[in-house]
PDB file of N, CA and C in Angstrom:
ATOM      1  N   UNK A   1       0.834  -1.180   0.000  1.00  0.00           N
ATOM      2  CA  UNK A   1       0.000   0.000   0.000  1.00  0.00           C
ATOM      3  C   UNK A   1       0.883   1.250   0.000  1.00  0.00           C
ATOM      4  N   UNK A   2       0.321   2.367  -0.848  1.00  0.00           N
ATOM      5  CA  UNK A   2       1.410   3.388  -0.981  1.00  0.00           C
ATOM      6  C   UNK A   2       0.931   4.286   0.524  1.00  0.00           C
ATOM      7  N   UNK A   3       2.100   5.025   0.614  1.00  0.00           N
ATOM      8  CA  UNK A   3       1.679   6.180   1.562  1.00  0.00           C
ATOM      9  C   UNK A   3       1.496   7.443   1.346  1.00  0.00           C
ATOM     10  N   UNK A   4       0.358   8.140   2.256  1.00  0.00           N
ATOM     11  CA  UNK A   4       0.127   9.245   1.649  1.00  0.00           C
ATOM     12  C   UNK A   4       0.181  10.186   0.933  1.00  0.00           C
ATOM     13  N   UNK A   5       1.919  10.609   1.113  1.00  0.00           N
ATOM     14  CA  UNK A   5       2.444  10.991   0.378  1.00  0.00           C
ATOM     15  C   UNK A   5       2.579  10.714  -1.443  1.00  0.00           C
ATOM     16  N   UNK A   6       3.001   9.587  -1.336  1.00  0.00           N
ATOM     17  CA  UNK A   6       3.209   8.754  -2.684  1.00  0.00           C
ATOM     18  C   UNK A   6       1.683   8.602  -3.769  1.00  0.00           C
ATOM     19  N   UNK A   7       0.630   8.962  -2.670  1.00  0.00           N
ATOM     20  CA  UNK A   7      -0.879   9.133  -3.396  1.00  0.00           C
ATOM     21  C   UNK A   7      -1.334  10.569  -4.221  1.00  0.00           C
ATOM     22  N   UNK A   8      -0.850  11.315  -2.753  1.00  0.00           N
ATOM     23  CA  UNK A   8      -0.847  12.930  -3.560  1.00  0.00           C
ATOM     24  C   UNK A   8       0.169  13.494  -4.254  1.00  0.00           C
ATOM     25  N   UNK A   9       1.228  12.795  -4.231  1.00  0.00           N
ATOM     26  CA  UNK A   9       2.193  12.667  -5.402  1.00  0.00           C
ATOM     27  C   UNK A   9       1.961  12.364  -6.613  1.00  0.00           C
ATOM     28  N   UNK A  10       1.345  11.514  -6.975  1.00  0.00           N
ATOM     29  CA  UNK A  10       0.576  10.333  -7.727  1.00  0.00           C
ATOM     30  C   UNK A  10      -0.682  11.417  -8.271  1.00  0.00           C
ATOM     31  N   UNK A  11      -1.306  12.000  -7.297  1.00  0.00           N
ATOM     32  CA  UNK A  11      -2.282  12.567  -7.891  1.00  0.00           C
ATOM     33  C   UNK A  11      -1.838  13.995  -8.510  1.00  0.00           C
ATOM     34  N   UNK A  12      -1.258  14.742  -8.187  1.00  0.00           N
ATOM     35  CA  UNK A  12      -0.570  15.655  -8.511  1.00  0.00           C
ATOM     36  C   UNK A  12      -0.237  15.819 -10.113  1.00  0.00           C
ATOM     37  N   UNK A  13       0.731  14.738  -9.787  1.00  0.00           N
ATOM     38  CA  UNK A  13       1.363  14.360 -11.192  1.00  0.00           C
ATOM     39  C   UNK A  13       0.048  14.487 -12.544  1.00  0.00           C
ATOM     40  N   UNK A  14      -0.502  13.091 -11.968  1.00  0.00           N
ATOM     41  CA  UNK A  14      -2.061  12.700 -13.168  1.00  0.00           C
ATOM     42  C   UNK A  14      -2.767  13.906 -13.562  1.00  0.00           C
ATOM     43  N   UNK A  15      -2.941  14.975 -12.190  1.00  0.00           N
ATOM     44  CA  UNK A  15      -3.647  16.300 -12.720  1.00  0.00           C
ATOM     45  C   UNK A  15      -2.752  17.491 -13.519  1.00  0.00           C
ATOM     46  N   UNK A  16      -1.706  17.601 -13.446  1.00  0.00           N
ATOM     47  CA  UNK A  16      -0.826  18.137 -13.813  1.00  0.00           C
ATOM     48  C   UNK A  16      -0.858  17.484 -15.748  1.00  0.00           C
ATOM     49  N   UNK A  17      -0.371  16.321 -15.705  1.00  0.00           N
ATOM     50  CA  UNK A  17      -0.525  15.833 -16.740  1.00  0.00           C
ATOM     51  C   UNK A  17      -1.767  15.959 -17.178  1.00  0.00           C
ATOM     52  N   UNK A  18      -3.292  15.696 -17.380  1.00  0.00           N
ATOM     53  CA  UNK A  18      -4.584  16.428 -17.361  1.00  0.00           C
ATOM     54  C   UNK A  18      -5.045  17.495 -17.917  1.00  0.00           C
ATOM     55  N   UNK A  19      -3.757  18.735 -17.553  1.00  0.00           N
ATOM     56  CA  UNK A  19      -3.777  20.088 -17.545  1.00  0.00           C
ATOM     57  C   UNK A  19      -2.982  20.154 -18.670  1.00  0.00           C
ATOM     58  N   UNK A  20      -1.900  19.385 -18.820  1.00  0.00           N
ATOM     59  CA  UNK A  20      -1.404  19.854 -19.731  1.00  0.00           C
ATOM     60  C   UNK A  20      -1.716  19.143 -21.204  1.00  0.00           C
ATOM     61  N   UNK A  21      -2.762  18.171 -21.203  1.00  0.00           N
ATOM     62  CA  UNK A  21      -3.307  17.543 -22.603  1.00  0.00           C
ATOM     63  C   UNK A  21      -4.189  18.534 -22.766  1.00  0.00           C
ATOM     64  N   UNK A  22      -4.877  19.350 -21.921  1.00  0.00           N
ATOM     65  CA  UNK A  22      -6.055  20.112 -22.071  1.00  0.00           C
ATOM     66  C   UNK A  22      -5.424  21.038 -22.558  1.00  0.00           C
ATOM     67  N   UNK A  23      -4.471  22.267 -22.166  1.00  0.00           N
ATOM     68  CA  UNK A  23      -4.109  23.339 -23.026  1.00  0.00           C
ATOM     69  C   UNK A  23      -3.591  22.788 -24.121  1.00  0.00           C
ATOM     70  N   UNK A  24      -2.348  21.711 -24.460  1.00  0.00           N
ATOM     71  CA  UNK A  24      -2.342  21.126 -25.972  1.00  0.00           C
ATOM     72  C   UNK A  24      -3.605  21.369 -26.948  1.00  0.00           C
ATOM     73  N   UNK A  25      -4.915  20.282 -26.322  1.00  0.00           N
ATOM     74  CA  UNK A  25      -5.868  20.207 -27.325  1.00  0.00           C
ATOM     75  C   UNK A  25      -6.833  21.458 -27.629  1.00  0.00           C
ATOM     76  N   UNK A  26      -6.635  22.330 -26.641  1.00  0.00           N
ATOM     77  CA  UNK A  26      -7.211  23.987 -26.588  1.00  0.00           C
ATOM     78  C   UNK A  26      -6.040  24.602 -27.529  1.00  0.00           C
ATOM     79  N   UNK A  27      -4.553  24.927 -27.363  1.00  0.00           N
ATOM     80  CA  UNK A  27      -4.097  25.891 -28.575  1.00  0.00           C
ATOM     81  C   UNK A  27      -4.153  25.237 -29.661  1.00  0.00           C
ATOM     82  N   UNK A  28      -4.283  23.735 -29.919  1.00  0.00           N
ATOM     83  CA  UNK A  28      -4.411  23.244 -30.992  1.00  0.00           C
ATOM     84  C   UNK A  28      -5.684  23.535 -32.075  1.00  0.00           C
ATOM     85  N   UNK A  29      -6.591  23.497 -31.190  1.00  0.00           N
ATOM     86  CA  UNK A  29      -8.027  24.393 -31.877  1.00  0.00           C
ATOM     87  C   UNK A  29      -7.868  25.241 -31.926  1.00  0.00           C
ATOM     88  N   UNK A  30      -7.334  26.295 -31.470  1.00  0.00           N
ATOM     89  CA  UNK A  30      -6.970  27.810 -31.227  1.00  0.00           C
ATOM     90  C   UNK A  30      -6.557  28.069 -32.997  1.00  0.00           C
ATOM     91  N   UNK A  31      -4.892  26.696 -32.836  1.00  0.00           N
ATOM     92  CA  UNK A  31      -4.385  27.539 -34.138  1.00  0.00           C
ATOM     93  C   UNK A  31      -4.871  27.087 -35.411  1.00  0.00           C
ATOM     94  N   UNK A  32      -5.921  26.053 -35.208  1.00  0.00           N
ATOM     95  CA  UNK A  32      -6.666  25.302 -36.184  1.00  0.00           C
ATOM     96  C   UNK A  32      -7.757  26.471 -37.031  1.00  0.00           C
ATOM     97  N   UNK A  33      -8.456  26.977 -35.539  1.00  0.00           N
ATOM     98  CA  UNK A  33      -9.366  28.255 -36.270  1.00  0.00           C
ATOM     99  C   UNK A  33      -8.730  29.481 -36.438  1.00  0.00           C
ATOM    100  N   UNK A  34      -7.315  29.942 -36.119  1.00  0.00           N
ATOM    101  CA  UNK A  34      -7.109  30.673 -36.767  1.00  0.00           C
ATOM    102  C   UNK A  34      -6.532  30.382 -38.133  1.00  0.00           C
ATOM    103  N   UNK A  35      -6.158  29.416 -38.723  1.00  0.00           N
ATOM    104  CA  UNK A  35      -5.464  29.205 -40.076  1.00  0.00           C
ATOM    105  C   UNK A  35      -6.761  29.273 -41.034  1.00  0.00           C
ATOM    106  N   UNK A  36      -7.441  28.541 -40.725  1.00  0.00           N
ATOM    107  CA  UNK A  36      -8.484  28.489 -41.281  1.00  0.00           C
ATOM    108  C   UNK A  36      -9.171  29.931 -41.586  1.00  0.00           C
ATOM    109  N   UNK A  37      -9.396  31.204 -40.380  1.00  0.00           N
ATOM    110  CA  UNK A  37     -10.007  32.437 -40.544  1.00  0.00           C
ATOM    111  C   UNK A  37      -8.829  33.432 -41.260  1.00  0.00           C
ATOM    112  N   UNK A  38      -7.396  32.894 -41.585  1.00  0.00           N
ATOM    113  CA  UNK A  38      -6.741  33.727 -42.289  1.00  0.00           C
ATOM    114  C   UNK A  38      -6.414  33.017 -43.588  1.00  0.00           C
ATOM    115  N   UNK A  39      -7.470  31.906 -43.950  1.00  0.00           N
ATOM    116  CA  UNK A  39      -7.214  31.177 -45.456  1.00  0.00           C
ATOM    117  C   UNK A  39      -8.376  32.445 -45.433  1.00  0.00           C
ATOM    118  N   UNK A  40      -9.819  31.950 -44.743  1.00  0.00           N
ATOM    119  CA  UNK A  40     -10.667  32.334 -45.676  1.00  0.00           C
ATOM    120  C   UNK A  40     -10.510  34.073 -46.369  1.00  0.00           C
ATOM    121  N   UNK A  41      -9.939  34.613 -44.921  1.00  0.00           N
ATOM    122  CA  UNK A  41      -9.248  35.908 -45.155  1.00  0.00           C
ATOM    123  C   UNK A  41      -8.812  36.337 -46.475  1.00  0.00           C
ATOM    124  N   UNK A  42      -8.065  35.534 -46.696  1.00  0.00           N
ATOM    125  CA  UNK A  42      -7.259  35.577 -48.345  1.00  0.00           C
ATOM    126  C   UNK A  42      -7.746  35.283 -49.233  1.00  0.00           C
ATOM    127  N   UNK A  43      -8.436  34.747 -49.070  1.00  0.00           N
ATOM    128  CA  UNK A  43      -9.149  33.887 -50.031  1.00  0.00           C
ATOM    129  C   UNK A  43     -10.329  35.482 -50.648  1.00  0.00           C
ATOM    130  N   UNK A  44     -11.130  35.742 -49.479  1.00  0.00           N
ATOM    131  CA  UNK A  44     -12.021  36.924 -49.964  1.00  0.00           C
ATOM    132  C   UNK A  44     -11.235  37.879 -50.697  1.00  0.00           C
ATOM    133  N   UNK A  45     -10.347  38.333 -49.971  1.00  0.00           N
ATOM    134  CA  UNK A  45      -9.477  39.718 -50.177  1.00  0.00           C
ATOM    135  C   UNK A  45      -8.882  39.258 -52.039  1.00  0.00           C
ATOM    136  N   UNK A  46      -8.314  37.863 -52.093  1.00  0.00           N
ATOM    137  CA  UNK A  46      -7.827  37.557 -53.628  1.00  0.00           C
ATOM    138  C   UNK A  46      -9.256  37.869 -54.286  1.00  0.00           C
ATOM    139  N   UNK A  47     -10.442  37.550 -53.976  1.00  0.00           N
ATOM    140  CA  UNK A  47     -11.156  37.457 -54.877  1.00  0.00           C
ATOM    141  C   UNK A  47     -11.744  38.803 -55.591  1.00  0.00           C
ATOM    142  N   UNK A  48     -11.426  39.467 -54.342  1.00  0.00           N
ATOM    143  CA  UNK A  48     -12.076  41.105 -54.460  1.00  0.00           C
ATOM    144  C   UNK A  48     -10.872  41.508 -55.462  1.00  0.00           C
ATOM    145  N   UNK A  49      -9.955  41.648 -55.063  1.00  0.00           N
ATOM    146  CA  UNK A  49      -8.999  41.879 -55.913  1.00  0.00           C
ATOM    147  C   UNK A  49      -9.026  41.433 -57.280  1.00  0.00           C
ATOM    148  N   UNK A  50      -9.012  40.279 -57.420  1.00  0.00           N
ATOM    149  CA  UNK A  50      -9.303  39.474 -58.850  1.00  0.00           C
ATOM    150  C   UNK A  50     -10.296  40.399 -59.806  1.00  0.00           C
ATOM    151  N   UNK A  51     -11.656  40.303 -58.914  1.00  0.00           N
ATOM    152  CA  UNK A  51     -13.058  41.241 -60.089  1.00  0.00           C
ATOM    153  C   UNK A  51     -12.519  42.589 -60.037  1.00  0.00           C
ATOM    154  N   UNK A  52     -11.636  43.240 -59.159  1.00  0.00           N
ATOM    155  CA  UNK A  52     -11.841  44.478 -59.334  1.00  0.00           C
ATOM    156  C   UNK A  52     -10.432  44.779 -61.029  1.00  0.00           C
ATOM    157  N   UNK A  53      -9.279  43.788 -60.548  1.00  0.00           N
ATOM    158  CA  UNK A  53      -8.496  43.793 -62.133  1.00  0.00           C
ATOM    159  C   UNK A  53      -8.794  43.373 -63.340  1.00  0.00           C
ATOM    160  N   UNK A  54      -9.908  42.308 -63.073  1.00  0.00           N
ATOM    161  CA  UNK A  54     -10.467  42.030 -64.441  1.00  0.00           C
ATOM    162  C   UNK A  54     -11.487  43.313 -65.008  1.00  0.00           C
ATOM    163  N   UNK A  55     -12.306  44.045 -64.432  1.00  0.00           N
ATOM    164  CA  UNK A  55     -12.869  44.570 -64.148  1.00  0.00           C
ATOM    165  C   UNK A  55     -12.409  46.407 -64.969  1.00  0.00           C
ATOM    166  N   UNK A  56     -10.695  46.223 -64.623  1.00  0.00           N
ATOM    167  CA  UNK A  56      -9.939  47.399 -64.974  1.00  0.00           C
ATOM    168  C   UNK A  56     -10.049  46.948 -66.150  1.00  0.00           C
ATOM    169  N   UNK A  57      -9.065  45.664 -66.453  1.00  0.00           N
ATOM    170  CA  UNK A  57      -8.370  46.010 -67.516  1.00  0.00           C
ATOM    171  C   UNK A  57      -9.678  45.470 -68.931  1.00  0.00           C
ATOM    172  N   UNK A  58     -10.757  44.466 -68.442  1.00  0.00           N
ATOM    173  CA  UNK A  58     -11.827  44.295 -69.960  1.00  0.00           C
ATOM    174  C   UNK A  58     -13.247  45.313 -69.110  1.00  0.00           C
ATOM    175  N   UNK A  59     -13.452  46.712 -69.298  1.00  0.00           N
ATOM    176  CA  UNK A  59     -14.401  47.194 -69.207  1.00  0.00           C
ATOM    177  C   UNK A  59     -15.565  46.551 -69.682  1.00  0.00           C
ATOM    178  N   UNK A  60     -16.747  46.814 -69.607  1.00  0.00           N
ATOM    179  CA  UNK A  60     -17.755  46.270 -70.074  1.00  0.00           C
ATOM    180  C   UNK A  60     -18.647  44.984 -69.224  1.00  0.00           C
ATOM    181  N   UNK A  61     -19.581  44.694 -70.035  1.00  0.00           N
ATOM    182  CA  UNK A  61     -20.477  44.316 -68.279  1.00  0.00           C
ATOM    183  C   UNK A  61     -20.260  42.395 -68.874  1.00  0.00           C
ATOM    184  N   UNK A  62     -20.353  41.748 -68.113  1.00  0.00           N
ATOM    185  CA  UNK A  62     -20.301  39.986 -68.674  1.00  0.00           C
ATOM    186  C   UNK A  62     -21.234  39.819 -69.105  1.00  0.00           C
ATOM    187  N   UNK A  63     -21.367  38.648 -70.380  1.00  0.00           N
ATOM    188  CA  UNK A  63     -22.700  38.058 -70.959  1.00  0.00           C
ATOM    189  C   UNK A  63     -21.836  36.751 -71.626  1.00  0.00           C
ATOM    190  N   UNK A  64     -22.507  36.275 -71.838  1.00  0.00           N
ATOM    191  CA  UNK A  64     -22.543  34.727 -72.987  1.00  0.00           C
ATOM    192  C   UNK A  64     -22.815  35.189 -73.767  1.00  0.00           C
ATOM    193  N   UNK A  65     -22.054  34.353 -74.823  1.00  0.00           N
ATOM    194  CA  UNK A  65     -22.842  34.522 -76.117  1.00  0.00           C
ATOM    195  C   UNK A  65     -22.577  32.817 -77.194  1.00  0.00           C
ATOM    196  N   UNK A  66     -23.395  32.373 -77.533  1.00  0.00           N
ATOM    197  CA  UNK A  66     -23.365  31.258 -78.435  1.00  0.00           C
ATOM    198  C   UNK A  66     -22.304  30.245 -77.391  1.00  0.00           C
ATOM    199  N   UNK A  67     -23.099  30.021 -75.831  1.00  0.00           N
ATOM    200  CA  UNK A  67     -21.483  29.429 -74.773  1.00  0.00           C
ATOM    201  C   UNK A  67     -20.512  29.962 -74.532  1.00  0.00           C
ATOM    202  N   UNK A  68     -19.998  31.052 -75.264  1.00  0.00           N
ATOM    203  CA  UNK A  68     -18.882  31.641 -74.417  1.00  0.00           C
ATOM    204  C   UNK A  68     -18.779  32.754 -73.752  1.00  0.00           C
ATOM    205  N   UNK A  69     -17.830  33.056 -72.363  1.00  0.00           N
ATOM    206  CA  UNK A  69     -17.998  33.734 -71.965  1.00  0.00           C
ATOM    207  C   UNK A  69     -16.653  35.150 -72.242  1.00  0.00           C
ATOM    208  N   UNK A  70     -17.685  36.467 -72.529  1.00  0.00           N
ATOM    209  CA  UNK A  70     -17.650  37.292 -72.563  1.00  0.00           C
ATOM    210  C   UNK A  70     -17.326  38.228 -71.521  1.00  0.00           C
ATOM    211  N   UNK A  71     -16.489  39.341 -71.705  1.00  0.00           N
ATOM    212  CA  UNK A  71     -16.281  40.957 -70.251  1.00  0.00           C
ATOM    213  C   UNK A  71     -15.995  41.682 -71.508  1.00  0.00           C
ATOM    214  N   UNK A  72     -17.245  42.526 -71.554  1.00  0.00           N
ATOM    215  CA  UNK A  72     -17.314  43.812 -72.738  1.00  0.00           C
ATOM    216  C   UNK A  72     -16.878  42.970 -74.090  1.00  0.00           C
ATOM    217  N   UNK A  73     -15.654  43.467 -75.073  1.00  0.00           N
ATOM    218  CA  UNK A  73     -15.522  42.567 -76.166  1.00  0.00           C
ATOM    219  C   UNK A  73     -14.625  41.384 -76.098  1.00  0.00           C
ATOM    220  N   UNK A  74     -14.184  40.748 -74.943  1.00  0.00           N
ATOM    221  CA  UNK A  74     -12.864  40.435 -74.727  1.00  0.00           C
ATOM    222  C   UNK A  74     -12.951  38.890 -74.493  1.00  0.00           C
ATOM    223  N   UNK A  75     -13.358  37.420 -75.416  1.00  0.00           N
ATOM    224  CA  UNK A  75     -13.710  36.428 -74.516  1.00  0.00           C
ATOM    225  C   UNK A  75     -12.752  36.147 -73.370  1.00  0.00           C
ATOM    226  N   UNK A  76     -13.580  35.201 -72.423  1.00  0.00           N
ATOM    227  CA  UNK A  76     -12.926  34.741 -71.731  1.00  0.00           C
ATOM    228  C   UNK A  76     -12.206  33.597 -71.769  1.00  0.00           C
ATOM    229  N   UNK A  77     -12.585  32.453 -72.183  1.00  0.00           N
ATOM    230  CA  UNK A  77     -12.491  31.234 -72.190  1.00  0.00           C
ATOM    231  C   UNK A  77     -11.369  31.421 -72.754  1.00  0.00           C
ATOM    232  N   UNK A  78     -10.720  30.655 -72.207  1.00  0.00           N
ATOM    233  CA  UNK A  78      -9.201  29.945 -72.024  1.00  0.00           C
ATOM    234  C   UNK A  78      -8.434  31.385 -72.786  1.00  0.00           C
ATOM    235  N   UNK A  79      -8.569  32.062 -71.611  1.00  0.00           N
ATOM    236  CA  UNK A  79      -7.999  33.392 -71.899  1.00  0.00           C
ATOM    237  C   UNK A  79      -6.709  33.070 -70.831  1.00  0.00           C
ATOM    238  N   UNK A  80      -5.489  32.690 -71.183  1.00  0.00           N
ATOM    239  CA  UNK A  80      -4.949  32.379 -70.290  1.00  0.00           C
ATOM    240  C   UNK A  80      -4.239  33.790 -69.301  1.00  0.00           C
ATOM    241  N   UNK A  81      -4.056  34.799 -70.260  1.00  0.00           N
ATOM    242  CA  UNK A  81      -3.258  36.200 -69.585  1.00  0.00           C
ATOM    243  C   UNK A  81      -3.562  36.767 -68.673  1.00  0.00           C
ATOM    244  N   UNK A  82      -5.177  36.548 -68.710  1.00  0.00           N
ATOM    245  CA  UNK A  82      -5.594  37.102 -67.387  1.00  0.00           C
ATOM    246  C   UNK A  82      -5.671  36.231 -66.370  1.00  0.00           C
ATOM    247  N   UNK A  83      -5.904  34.509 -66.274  1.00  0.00           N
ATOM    248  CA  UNK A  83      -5.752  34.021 -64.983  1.00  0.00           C
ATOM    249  C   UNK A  83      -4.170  34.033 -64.437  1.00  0.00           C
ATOM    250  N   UNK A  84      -2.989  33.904 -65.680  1.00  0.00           N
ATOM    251  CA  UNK A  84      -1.864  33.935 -65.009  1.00  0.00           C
ATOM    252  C   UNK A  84      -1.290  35.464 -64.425  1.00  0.00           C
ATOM    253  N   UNK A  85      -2.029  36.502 -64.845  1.00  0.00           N
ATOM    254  CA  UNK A  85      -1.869  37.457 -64.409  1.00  0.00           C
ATOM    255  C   UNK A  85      -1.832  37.533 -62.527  1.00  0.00           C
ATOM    256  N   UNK A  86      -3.391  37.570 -62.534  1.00  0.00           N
ATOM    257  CA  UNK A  86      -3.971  37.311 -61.822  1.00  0.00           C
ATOM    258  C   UNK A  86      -3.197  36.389 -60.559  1.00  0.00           C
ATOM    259  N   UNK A  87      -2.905  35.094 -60.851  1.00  0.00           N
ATOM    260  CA  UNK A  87      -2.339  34.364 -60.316  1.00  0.00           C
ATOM    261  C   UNK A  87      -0.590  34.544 -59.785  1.00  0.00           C
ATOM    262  N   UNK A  88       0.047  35.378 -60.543  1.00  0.00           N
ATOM    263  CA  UNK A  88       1.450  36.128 -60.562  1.00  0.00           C
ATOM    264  C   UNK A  88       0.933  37.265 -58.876  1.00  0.00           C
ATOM    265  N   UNK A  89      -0.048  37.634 -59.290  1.00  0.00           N
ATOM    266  CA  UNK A  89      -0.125  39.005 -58.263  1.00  0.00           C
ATOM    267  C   UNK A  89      -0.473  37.760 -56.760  1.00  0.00           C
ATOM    268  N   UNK A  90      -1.534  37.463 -56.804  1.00  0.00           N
ATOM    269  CA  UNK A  90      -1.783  36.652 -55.398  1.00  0.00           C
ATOM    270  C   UNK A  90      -1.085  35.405 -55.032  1.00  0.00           C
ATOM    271  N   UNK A  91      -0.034  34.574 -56.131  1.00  0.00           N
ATOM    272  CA  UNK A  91       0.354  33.432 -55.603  1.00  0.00           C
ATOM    273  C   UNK A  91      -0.737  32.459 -55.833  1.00  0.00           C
ATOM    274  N   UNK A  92      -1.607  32.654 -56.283  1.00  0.00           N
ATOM    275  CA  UNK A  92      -2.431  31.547 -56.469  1.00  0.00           C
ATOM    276  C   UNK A  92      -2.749  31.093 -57.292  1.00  0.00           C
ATOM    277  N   UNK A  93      -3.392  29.813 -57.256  1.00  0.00           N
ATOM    278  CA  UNK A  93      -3.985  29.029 -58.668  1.00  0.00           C
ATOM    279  C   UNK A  93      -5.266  30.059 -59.062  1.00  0.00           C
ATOM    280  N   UNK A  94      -5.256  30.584 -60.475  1.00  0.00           N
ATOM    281  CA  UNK A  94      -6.527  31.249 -60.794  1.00  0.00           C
ATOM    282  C   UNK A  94      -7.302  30.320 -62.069  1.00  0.00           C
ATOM    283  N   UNK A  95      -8.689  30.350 -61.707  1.00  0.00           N
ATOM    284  CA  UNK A  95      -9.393  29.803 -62.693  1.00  0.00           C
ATOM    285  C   UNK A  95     -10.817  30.755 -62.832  1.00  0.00           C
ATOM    286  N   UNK A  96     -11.231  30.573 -63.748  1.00  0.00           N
ATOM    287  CA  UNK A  96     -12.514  31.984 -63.971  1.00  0.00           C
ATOM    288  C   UNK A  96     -13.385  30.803 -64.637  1.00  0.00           C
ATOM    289  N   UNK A  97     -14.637  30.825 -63.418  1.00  0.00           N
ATOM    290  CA  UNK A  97     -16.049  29.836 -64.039  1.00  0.00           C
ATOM    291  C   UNK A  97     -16.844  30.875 -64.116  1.00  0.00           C
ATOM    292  N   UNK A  98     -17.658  30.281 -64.899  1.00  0.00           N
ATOM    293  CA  UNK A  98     -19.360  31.037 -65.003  1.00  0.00           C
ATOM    294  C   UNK A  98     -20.322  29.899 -65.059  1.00  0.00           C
ATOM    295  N   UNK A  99     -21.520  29.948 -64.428  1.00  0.00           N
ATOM    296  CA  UNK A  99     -22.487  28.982 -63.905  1.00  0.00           C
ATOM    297  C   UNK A  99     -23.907  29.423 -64.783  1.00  0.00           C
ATOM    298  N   UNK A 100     -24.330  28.687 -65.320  1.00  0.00           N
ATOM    299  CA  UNK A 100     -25.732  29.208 -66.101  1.00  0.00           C
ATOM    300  C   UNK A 100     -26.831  28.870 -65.316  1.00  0.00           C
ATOM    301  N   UNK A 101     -27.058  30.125 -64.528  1.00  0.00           N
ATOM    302  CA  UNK A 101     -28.425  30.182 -63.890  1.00  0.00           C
ATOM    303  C   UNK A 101     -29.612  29.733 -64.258  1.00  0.00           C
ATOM    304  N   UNK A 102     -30.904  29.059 -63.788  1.00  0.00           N
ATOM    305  CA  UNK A 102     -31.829  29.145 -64.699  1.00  0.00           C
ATOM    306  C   UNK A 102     -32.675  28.017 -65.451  1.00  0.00           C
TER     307      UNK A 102
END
C-alpha cells in the first residue's frame, strides 16, 4: 500500500498531466481556427482583388454569347493572360467559371 504521500504525489502528477493535454488540445483548436479564418481571409481579399483587375483592364459588363464567356468585347475562355496574371499578383492558382443560372 502506498503512503500518503506517494498518493498525492501520484495525484498531482495525473492532474498536472490532465492540464497539460487540455491546453495542448485547446491551442491546438486555437491555431486550427485561426489558419483556417486567415485562409478564408485571403481567399475573400484575392477574390475582391481578382473582379476588381479584371474589371480594370476588360471594361464592359459579362454576358454569354453562343457558350462563351464574354467581359465587354474580350472572350474569356481559355484566356490564359488574365488568370496567369492574376495568379502572378496573389500566388495563387486562378481559374474563372461562369455557372448558367436558370
Amino acid at each position: 500500500m502506498q503512503s500518503l504521500k506517494q498518493q498525492i504525489t501520484t495525484l498531482m502528477v495525473a492532474a498536472i498531466i490532465i492540464l497539460a493535454v487540455s491546453f495542448m488540445i485547446a491551442i491546438g483548436v486555437q491555431i486550427k481556427n485561426t489558419a483556417v479564418l486567415a485562409a478564408v481571409t485571403k481567399a475573400k481579399s484575392d477574390m475582391t482583388a481578382s473582379e476588381a483587375i479584371v474589371d480594370l483592364k476588360y471594361p464592359g459588363p459579362w454576358r454569354v454569347d453562343n457558350g462563351l464567356l464574354f467581359k465587354g468585347e474580350v472572350l474569356i475562355n481559355n484566356n490564359n493572360e488574365i488568370v496567369d496574371y492574376i495568379s502572378s499578383l496573389t500566388g495563387n492558382t486562378c481559374t474563372i467559371f461562369w455557372a448558367r443560372i436558370g
